[in-house]
N, C-alpha and C. Protein backbone atom coordinates (compact mmCIF):
# COMPACT_ATOMS: atom_id res chain seq x y z
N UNK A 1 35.95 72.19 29.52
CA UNK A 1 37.38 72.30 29.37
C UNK A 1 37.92 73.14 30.51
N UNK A 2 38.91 72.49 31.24
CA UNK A 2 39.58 73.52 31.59
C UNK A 2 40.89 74.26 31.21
N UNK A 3 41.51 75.49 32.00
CA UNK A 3 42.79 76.28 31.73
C UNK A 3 43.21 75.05 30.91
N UNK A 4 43.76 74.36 31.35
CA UNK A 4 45.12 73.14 30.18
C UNK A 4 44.25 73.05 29.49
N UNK A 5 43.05 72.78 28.55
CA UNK A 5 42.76 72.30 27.23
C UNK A 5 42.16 70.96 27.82
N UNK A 6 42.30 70.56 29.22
CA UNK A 6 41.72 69.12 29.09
C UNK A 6 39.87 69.38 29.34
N UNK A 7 39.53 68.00 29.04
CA UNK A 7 37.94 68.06 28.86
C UNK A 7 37.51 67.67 30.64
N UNK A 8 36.73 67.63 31.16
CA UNK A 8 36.17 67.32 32.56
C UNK A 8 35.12 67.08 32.99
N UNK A 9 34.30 67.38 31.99
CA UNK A 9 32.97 67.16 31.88
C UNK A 9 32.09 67.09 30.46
N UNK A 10 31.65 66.56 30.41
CA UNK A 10 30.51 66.21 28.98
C UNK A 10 29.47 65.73 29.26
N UNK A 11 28.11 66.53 28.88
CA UNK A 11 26.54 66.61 29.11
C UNK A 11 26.35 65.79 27.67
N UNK A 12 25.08 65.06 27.85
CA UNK A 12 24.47 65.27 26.70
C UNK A 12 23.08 65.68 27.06
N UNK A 13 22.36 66.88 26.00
CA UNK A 13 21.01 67.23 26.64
C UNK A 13 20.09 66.76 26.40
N UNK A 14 19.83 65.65 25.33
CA UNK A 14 19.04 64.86 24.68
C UNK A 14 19.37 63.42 24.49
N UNK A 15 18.69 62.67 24.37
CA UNK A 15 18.79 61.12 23.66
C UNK A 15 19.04 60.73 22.14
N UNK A 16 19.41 61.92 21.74
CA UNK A 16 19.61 61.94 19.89
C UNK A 16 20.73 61.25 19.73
N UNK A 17 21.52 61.43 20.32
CA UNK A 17 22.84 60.22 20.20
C UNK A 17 22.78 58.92 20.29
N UNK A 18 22.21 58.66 20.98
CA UNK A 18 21.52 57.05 20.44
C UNK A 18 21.40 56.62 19.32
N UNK A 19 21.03 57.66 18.35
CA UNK A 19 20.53 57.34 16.95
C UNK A 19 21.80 57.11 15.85
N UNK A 20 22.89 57.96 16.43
CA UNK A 20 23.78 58.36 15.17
C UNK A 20 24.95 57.22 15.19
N UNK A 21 24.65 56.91 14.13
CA UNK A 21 26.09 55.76 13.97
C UNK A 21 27.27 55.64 14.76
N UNK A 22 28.50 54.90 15.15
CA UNK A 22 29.01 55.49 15.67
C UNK A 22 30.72 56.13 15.56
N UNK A 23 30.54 55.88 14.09
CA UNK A 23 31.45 56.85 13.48
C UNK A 23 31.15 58.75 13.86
N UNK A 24 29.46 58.55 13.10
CA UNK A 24 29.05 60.07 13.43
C UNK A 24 29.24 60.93 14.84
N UNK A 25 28.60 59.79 15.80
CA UNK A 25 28.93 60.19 17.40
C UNK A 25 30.58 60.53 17.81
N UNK A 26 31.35 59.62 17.28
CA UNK A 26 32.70 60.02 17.35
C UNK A 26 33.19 61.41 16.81
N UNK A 27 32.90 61.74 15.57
CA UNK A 27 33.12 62.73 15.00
C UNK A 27 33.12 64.17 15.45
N UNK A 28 31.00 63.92 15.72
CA UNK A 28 30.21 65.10 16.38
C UNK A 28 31.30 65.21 17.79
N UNK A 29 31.44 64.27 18.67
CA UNK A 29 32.19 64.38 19.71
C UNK A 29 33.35 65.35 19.81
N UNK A 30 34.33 64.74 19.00
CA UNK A 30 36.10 65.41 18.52
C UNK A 30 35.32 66.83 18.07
N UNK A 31 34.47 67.04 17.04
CA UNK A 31 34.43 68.67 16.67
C UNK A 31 33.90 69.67 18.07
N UNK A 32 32.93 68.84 19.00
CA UNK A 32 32.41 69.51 20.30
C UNK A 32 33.68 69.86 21.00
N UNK A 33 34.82 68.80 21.45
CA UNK A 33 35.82 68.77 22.03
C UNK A 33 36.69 69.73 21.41
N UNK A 34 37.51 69.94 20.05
CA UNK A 34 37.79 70.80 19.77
C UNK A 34 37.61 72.39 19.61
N UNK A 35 36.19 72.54 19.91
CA UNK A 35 35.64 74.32 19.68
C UNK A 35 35.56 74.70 21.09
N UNK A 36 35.92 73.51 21.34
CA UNK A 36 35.66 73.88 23.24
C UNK A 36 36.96 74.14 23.93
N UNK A 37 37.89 73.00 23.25
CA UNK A 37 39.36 73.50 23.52
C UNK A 37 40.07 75.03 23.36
N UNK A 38 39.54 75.31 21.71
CA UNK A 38 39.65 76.49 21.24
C UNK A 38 39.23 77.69 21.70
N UNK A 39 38.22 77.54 22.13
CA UNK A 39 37.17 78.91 23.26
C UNK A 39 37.93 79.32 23.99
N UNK A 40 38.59 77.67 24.91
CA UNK A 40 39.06 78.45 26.31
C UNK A 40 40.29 78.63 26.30
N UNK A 41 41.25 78.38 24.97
CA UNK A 41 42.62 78.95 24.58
C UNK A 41 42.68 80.00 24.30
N UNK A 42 41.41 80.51 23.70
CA UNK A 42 41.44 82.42 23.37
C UNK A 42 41.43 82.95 24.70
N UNK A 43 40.17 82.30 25.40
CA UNK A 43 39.54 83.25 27.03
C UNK A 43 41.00 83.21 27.69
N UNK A 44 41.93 82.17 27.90
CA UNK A 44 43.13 82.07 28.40
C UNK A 44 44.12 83.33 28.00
N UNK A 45 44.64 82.87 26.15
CA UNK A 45 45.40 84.19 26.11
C UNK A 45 44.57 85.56 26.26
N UNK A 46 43.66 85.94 25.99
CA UNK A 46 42.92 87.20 26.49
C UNK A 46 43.04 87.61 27.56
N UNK A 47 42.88 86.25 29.05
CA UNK A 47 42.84 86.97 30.72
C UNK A 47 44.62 87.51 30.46
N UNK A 48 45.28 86.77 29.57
CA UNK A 48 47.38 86.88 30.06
C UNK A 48 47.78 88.04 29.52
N UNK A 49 47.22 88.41 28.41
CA UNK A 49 47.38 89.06 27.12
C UNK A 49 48.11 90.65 28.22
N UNK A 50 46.63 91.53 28.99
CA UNK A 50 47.24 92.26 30.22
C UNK A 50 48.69 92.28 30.43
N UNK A 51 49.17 90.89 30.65
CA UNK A 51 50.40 90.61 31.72
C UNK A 51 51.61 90.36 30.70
N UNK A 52 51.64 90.27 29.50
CA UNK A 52 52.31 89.86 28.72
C UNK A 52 52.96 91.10 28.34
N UNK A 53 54.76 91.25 28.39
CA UNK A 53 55.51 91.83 27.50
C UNK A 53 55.49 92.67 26.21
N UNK A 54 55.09 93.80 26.32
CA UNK A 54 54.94 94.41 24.91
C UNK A 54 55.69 93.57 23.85
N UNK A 55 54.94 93.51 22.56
CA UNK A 55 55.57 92.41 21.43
C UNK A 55 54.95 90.95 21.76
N UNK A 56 54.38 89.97 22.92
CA UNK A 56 54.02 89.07 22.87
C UNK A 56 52.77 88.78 22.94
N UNK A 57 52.52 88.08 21.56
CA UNK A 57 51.21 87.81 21.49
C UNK A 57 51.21 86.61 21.92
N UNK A 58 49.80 86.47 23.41
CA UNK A 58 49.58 85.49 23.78
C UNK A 58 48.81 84.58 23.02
N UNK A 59 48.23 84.55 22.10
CA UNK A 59 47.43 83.65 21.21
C UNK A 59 48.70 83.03 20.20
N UNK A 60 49.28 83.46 19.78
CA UNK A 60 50.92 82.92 18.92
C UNK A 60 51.47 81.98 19.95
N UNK A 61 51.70 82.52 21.33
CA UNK A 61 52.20 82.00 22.71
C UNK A 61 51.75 80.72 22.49
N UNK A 62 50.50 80.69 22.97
CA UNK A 62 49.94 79.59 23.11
C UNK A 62 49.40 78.39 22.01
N UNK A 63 49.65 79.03 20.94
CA UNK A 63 49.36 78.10 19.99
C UNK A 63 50.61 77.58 19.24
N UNK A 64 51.71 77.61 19.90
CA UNK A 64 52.73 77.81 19.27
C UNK A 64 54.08 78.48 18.14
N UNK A 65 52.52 79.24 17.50
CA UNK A 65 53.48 79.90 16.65
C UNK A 65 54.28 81.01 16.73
N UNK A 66 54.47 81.70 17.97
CA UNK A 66 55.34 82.74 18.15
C UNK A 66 56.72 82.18 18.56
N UNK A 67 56.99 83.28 17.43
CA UNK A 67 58.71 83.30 17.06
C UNK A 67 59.83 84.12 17.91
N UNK A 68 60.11 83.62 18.80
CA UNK A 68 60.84 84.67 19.79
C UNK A 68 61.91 85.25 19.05
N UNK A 69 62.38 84.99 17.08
CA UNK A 69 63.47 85.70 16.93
C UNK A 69 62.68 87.18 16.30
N UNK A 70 61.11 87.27 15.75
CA UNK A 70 60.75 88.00 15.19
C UNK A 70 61.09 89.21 16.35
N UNK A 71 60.59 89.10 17.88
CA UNK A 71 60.79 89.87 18.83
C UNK A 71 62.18 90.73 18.56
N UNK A 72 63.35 89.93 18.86
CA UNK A 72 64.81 90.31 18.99
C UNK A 72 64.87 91.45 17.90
N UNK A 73 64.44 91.11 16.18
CA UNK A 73 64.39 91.84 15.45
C UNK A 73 63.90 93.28 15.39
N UNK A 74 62.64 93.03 15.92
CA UNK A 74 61.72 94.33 16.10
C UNK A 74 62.55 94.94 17.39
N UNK A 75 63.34 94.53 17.67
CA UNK A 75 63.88 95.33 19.28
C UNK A 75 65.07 95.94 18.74
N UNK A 76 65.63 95.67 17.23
CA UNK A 76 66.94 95.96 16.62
C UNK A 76 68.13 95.03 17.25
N UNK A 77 67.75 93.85 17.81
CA UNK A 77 68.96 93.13 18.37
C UNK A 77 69.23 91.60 17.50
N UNK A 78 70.19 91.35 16.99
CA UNK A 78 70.32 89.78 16.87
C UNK A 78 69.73 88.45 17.60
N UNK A 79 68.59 88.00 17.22
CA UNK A 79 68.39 87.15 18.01
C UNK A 79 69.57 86.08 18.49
N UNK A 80 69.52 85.22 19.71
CA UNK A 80 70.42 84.52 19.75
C UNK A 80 70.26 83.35 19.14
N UNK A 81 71.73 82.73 18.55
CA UNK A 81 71.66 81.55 17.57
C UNK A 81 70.76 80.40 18.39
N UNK A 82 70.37 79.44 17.19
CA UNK A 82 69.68 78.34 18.03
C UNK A 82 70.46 77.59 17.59
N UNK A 83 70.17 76.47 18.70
CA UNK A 83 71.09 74.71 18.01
C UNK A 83 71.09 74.14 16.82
């Protein structure tokens, strides 16, 4: 995986995949692809985390769930309205 989450390379170290159905191979695949995505979304917000704004958590950042009105709040200011 790289920085973006995309994949770029895939090993296999054995011939065991041959064997597995290929529902299973699909599966095993997506869960490899996903823990791998996930790894390098932490290692990512971790290198930013440094550079980031007191109050922003880069792992919320990047996973979407940070709330830029929770910020405004904790700062004692009105966040600004949204659309």
């Amino acid at each position: 995986m790289n920085a973006k989450g995309e994949l770029v390379d895939l090993k296999f170290h054995t011939q065991s995949y041959r064997d597995m159905a290929p529902t299973e191979l699909a599966g095993a695949i997506l869960d490899v692809v996903r823990k791998a995505r996930e790894q390098m979304a932490k290692r990512v917000a971790e290198l930013y985390q440094p550079f980031a704004p007191q109050g922003i958590d880069m792992d919320e950042l990047m996973k979407g769930t940070f709330r830029a009105g929770d910020l405004f709040r904790d700062l004692g200011i009105d966040p600004p309205p949204t659309k």
